[in-house]
C-alpha atoms as a PDB file:
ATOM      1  CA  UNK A   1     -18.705  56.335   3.260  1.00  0.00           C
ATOM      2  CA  UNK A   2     -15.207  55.110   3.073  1.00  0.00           C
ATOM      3  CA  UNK A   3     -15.910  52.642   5.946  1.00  0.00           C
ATOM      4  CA  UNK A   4     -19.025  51.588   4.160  1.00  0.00           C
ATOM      5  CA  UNK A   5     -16.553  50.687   0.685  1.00  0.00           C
ATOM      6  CA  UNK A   6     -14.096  48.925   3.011  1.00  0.00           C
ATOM      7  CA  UNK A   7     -16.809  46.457   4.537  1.00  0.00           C
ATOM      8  CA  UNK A   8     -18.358  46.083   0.825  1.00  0.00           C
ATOM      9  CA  UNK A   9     -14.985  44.947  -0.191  1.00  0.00           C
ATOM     10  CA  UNK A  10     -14.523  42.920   2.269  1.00  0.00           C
ATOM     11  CA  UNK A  11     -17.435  40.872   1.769  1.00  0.00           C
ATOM     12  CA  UNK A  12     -16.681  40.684  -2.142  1.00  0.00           C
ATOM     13  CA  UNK A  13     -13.415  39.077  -0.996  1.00  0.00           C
ATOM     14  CA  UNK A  14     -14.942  37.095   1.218  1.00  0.00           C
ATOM     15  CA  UNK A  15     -17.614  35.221  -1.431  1.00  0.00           C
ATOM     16  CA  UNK A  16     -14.629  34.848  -4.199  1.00  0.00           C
ATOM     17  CA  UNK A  17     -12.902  32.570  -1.486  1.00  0.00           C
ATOM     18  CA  UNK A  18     -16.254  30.864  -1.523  1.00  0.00           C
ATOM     19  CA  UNK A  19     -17.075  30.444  -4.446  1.00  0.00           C
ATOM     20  CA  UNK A  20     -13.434  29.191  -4.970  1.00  0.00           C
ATOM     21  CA  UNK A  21     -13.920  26.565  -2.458  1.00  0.00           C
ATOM     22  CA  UNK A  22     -16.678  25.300  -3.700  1.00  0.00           C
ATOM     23  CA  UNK A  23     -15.412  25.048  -6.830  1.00  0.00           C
ATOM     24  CA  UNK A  24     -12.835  22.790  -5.473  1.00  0.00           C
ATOM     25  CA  UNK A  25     -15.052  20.829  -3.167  1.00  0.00           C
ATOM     26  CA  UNK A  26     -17.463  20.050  -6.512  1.00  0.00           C
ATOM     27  CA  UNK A  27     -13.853  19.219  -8.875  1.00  0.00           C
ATOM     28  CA  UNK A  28     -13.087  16.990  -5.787  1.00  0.00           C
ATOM     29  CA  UNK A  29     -16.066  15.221  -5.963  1.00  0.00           C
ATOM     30  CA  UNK A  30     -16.431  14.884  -9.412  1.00  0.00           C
ATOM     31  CA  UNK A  31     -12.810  13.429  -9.856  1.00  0.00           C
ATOM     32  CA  UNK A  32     -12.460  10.082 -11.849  1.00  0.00           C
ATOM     33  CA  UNK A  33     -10.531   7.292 -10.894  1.00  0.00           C
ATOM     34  CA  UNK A  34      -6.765   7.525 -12.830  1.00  0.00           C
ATOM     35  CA  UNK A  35      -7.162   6.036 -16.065  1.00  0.00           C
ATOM     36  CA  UNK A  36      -5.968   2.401 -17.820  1.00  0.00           C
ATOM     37  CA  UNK A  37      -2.952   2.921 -19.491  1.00  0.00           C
ATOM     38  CA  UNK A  38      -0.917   0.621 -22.034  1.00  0.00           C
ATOM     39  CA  UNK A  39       2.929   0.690 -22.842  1.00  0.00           C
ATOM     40  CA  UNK A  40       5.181  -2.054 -24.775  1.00  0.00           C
ATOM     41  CA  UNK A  41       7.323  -4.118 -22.076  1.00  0.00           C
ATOM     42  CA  UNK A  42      10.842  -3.362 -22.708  1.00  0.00           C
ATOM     43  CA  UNK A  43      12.585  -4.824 -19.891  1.00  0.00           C
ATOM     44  CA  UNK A  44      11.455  -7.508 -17.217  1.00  0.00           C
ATOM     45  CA  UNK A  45      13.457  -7.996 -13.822  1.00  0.00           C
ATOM     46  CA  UNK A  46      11.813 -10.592 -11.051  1.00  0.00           C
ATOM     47  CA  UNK A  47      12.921  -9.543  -7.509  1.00  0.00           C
ATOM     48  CA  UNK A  48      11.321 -12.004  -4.799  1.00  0.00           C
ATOM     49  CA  UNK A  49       7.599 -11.789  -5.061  1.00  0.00           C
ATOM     50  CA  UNK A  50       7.739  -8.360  -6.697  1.00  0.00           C
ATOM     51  CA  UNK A  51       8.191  -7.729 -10.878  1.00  0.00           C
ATOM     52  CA  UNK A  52       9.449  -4.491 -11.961  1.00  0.00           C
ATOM     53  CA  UNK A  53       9.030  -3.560 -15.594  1.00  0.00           C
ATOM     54  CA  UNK A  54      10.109  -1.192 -17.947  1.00  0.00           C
ATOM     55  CA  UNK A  55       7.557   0.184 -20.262  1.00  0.00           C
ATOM     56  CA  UNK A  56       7.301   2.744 -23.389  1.00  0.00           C
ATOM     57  CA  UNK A  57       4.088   4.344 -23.576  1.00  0.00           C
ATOM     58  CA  UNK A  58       4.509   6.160 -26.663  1.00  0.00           C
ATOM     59  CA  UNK A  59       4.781   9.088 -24.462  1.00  0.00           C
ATOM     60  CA  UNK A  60       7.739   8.157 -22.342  1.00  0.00           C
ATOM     61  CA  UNK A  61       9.927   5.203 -20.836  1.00  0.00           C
ATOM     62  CA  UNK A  62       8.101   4.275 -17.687  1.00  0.00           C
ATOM     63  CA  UNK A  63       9.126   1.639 -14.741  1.00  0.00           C
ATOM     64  CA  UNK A  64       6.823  -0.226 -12.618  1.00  0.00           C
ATOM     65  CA  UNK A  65       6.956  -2.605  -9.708  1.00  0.00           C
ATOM     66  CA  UNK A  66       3.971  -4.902  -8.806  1.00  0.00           C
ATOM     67  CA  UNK A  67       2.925  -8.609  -8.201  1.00  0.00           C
ATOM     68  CA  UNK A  68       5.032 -11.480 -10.019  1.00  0.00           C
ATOM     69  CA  UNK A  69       3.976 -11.204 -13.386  1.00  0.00           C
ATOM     70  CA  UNK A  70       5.185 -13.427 -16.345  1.00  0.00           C
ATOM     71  CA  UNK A  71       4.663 -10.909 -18.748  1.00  0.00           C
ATOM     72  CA  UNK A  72       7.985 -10.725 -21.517  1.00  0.00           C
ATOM     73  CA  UNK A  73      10.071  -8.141 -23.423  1.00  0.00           C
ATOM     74  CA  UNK A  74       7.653  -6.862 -26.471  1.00  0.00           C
ATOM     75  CA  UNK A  75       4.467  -7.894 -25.189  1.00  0.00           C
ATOM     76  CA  UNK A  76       2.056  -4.666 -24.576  1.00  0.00           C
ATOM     77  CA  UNK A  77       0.706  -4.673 -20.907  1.00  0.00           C
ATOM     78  CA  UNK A  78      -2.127  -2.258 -19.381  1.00  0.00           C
ATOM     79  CA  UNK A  79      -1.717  -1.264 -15.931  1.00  0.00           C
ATOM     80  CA  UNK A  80      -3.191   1.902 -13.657  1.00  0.00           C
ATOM     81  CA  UNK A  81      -0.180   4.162 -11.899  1.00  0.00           C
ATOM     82  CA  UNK A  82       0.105   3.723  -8.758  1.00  0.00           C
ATOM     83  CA  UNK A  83       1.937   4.663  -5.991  1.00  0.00           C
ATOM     84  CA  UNK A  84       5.252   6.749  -7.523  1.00  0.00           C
ATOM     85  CA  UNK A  85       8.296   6.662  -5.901  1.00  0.00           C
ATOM     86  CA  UNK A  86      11.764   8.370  -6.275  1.00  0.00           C
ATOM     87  CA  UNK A  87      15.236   7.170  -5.879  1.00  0.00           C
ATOM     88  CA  UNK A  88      14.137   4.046  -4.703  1.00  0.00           C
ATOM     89  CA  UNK A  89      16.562   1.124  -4.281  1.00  0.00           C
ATOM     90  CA  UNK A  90      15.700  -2.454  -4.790  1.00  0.00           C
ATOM     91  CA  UNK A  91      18.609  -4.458  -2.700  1.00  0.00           C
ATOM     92  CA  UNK A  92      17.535  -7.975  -4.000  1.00  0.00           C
ATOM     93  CA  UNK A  93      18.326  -6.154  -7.513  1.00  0.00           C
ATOM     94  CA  UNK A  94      21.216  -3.955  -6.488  1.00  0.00           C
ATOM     95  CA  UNK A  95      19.633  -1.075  -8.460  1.00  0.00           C
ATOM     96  CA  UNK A  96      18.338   2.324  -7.488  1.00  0.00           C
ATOM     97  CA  UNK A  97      15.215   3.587  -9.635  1.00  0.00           C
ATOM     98  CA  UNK A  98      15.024   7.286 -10.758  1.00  0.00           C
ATOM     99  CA  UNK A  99      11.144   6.389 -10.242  1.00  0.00           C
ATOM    100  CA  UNK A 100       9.128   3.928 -10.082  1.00  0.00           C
ATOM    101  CA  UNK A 101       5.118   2.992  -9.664  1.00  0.00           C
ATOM    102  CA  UNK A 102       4.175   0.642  -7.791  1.00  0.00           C
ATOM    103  CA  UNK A 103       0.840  -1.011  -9.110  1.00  0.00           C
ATOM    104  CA  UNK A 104      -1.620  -3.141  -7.942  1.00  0.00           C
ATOM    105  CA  UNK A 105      -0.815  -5.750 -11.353  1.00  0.00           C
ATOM    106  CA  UNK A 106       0.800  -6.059 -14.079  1.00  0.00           C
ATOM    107  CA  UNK A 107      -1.576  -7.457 -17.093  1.00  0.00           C
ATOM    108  CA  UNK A 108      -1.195  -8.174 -20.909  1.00  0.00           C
ATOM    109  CA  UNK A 109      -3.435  -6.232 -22.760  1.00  0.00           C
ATOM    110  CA  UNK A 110      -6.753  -8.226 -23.456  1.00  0.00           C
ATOM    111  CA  UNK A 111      -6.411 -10.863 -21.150  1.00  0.00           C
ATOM    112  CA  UNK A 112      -8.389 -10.992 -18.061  1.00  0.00           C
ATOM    113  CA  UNK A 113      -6.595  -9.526 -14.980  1.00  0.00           C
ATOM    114  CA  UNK A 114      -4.285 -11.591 -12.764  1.00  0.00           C
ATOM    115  CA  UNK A 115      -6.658 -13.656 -10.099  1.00  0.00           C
ATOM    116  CA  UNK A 116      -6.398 -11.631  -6.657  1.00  0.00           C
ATOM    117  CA  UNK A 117      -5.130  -8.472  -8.255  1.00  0.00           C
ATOM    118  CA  UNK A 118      -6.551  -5.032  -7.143  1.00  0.00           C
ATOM    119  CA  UNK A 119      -9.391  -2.751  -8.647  1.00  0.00           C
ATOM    120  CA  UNK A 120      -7.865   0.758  -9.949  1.00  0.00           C
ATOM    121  CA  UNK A 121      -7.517   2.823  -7.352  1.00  0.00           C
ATOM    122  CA  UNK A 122      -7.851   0.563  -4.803  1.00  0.00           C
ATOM    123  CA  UNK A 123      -5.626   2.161  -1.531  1.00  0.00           C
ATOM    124  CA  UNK A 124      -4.163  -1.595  -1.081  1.00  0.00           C
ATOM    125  CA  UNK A 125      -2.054  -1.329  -3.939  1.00  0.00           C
ATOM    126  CA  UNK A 126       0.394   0.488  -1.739  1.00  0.00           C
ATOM    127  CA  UNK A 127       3.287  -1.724  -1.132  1.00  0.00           C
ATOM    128  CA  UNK A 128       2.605  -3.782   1.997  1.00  0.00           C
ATOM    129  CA  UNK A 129      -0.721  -2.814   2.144  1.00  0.00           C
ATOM    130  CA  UNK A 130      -3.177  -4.850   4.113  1.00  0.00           C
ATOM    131  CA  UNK A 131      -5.534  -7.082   2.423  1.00  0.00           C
ATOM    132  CA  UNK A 132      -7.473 -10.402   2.539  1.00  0.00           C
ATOM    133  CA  UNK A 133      -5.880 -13.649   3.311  1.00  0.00           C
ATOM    134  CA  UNK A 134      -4.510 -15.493   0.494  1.00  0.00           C
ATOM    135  CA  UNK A 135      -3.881 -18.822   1.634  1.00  0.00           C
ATOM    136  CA  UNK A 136      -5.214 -21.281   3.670  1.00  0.00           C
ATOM    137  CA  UNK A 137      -3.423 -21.695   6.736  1.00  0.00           C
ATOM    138  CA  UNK A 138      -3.816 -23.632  10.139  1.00  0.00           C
ATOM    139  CA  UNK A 139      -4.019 -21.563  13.070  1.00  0.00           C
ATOM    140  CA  UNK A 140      -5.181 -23.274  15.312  1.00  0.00           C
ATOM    141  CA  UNK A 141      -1.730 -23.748  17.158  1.00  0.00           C
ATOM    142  CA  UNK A 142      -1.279 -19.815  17.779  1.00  0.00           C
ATOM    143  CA  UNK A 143      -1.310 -18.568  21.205  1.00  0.00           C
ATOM    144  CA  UNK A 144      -1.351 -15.204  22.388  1.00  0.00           C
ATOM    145  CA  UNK A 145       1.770 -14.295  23.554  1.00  0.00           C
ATOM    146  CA  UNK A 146       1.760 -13.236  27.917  1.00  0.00           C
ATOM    147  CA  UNK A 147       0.902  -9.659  27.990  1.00  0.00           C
ATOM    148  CA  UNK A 148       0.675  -9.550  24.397  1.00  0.00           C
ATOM    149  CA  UNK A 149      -2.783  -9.137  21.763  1.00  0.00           C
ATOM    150  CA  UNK A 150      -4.301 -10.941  18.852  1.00  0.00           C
ATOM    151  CA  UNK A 151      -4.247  -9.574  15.698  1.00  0.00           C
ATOM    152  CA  UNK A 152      -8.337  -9.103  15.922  1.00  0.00           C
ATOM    153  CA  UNK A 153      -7.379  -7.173  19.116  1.00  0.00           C
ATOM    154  CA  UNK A 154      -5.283  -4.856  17.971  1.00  0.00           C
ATOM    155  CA  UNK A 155      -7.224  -4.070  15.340  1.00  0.00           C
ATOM    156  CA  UNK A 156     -10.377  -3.413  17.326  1.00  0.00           C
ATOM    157  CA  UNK A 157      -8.653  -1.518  20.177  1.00  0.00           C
ATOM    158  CA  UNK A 158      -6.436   0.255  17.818  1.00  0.00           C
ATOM    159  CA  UNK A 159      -7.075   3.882  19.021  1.00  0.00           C
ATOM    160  CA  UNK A 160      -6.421   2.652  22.595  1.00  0.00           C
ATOM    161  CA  UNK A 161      -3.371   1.343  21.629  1.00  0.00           C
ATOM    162  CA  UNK A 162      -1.747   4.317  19.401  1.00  0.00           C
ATOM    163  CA  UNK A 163       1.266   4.932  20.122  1.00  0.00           C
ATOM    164  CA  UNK A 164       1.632   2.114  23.007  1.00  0.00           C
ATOM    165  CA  UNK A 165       4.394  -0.676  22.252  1.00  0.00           C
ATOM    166  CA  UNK A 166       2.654  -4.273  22.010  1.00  0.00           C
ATOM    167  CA  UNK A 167       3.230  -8.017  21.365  1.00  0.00           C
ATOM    168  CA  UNK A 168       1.824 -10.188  18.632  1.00  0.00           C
ATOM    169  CA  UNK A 169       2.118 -13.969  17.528  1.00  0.00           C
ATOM    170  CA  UNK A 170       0.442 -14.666  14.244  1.00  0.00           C
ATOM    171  CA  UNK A 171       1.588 -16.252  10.607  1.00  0.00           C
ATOM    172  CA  UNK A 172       2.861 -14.453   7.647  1.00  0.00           C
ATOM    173  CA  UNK A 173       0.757 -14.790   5.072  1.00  0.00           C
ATOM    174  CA  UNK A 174       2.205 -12.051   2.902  1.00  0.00           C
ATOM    175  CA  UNK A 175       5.762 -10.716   2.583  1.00  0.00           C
ATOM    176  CA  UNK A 176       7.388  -7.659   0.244  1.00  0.00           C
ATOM    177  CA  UNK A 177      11.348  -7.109   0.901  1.00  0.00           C
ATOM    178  CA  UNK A 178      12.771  -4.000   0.448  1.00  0.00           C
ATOM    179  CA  UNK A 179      10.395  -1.227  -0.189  1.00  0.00           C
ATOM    180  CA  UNK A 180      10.510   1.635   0.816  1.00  0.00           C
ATOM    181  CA  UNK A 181      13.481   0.820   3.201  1.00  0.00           C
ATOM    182  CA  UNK A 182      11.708  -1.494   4.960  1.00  0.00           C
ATOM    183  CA  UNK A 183       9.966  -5.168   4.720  1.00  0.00           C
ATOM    184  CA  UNK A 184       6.622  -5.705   4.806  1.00  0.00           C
ATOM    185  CA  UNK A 185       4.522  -8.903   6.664  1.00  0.00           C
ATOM    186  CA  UNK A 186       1.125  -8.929   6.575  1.00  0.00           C
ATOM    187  CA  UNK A 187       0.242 -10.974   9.849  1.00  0.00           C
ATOM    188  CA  UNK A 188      -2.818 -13.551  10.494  1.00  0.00           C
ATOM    189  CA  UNK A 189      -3.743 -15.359  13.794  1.00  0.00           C
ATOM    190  CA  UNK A 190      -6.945 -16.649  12.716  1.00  0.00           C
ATOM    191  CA  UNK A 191      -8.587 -13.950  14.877  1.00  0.00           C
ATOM    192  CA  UNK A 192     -10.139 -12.343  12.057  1.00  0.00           C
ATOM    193  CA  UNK A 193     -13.127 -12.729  10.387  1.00  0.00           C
ATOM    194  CA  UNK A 194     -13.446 -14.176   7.089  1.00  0.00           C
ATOM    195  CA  UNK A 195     -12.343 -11.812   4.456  1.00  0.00           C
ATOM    196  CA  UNK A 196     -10.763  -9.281   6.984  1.00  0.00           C
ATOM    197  CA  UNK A 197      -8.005  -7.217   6.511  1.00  0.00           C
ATOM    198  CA  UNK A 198      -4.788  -8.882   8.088  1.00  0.00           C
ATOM    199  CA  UNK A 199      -2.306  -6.812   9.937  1.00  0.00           C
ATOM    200  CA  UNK A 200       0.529  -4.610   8.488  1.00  0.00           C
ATOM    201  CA  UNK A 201       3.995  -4.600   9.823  1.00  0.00           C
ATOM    202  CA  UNK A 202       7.183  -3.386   8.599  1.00  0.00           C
ATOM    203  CA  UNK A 203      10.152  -3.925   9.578  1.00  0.00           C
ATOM    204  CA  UNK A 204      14.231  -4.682   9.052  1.00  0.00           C
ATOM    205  CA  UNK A 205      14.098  -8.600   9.725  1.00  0.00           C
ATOM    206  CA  UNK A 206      12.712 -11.160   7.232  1.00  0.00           C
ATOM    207  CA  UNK A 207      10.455 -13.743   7.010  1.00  0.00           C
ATOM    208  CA  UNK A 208       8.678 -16.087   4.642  1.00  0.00           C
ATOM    209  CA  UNK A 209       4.676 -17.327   4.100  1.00  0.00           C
ATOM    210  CA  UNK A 210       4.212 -19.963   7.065  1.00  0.00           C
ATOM    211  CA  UNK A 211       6.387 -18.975   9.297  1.00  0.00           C
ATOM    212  CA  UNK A 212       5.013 -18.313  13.032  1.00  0.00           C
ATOM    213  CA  UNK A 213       7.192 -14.750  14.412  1.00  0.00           C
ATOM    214  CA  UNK A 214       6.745 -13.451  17.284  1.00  0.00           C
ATOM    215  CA  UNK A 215       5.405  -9.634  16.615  1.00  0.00           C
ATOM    216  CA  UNK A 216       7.110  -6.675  19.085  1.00  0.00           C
ATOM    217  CA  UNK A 217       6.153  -3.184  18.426  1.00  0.00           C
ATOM    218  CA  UNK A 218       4.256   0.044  18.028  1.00  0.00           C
ATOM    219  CA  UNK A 219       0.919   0.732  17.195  1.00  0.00           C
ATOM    220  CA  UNK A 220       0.585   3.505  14.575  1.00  0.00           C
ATOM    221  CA  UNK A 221      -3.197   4.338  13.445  1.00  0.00           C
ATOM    222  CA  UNK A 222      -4.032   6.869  10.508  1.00  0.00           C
ATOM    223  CA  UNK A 223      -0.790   6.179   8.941  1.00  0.00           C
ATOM    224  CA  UNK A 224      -1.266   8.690   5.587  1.00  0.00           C
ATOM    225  CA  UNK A 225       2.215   7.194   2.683  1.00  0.00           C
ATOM    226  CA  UNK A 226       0.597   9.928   0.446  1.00  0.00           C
ATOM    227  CA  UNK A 227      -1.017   9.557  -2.976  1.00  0.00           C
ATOM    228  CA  UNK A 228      -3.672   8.044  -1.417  1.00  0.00           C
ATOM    229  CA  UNK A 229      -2.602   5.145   0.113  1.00  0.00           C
ATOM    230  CA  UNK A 230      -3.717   5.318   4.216  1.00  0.00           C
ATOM    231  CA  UNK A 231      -3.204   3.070   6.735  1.00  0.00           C
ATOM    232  CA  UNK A 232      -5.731   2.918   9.709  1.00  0.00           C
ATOM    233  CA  UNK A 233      -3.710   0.803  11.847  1.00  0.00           C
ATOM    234  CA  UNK A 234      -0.023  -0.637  11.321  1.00  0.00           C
ATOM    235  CA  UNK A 235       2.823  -2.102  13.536  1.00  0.00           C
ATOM    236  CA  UNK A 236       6.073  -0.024  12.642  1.00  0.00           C
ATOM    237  CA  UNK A 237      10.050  -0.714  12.488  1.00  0.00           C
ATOM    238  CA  UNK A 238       8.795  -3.904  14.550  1.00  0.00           C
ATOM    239  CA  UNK A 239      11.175  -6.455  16.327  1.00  0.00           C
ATOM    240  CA  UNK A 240      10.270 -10.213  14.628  1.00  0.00           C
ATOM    241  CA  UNK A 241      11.245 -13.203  15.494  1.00  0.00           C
ATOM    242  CA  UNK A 242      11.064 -16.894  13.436  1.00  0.00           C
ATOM    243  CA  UNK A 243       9.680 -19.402  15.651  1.00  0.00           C
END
């Protein structure tokens, strides 16, 4: 009999644990995206192609970092939180944040969002993030470096490549400085395809849109920042050289 109670409870334990993972499976799935919200700009700083702003809610005294925006001190602005970040040091401003969220833009309220800016939610508002190319650029002059890969390459063989050290010659068509300890170039060689992602590196050395570098580094797939933000391939603490 007392065996018989045992396995009963037992099983009993057993379904709550279900039931309780279901539960979370179904909240999971019926999560919403995070929600617009609006402050009053207190403070605007521009560092490089970044804009961080200081915001009061109503709630609370906020800071956020995202694209250059022109937006000015008393103007209300809408924006979704982003990626949040603590202690964070901006060296172009010389200032460490308590926190900070970086967002995908940066928008007065009722005017149309900033051309090129990022849905809610979207996992390339992470700083450095890949995304499409912005500019129009002439490739045609890239060469693969000896022994090296092209940017379509990498991208294609990229679970091949994990972990292996490789060589890349491409354009920057993107550049962040200084986040997260690191800069960011987004990398084109003209290998993609029309409207493909370009590739991520970060890095200590620095570079501007248009300039040719010479990519040296190692492949890193499933990179996971947290809060969302995932990277399924990216070229880390790379060596790059101006050419």
């Amino acid at each position: 009999m007392k065996r018989h109670f045992r396995v009963v409870a037992v099983a009993l334990i057993f379904v709550s644990f279900l039931i309780a993972a279901v539960g979370e499976v179904r909240a999971a799935e019926t999560a919403k995206p995070a929600a617009q919200q609006s402050g009053k700009v207190l403070e605007v700083l521009q560092a490089g192609s970044y804009t961080y702003v200081q915001l009061d809610t109503g709630k609370e005294k906020v800071w956020l970092a995202g694209p250059t925006s022109q937006v000015k001190p008393g103007e209300r602005v809408v924006f979704v939180p982003g990626m949040p970040m603590t202690g964070f040091e901006s060296k172009t401003l010389r200032r460490t944040f308590d926190l900070v969220y970086f967002v995908g833009s940066i928008d007065r309220e009722g005017a149309e969002p900033a051309k090129g800016a990022l849905p809610p939610g979207h996992p390339q508002t992470a700083p450095g993030a890949g995304g499409t190319v912005v500019a129009k650029m002439d490739f045609s002059k890239i060469t693969k470096p000896a022994g090296g890969k092209t940017v379509a390459e990498i991208i294609q063989e990229k679970k091949r490549l994990s972990g292996k050290k490789v060589a890349v010659r491409g354009k920057v068509v993107k550049f962040a400085a200084e986040i997260m300890g690191k800069n960011w170039i987004h990398l084109n060689d003209g290998t993609l395809k029309e409207g493909g992602e370009d590739l991520t590196i970060t890095t200590k050395a620095e570079a501007k849109v248009g300039d040719t570098v010479l990519v040296r580094g190692v492949v890193v797939t499933d990179k996971d920042l947290g809060s969302g933000y995932h990277y399924a391939v990216i070229i880390e603490d790379a060596q790059v050289t101006v050419e």
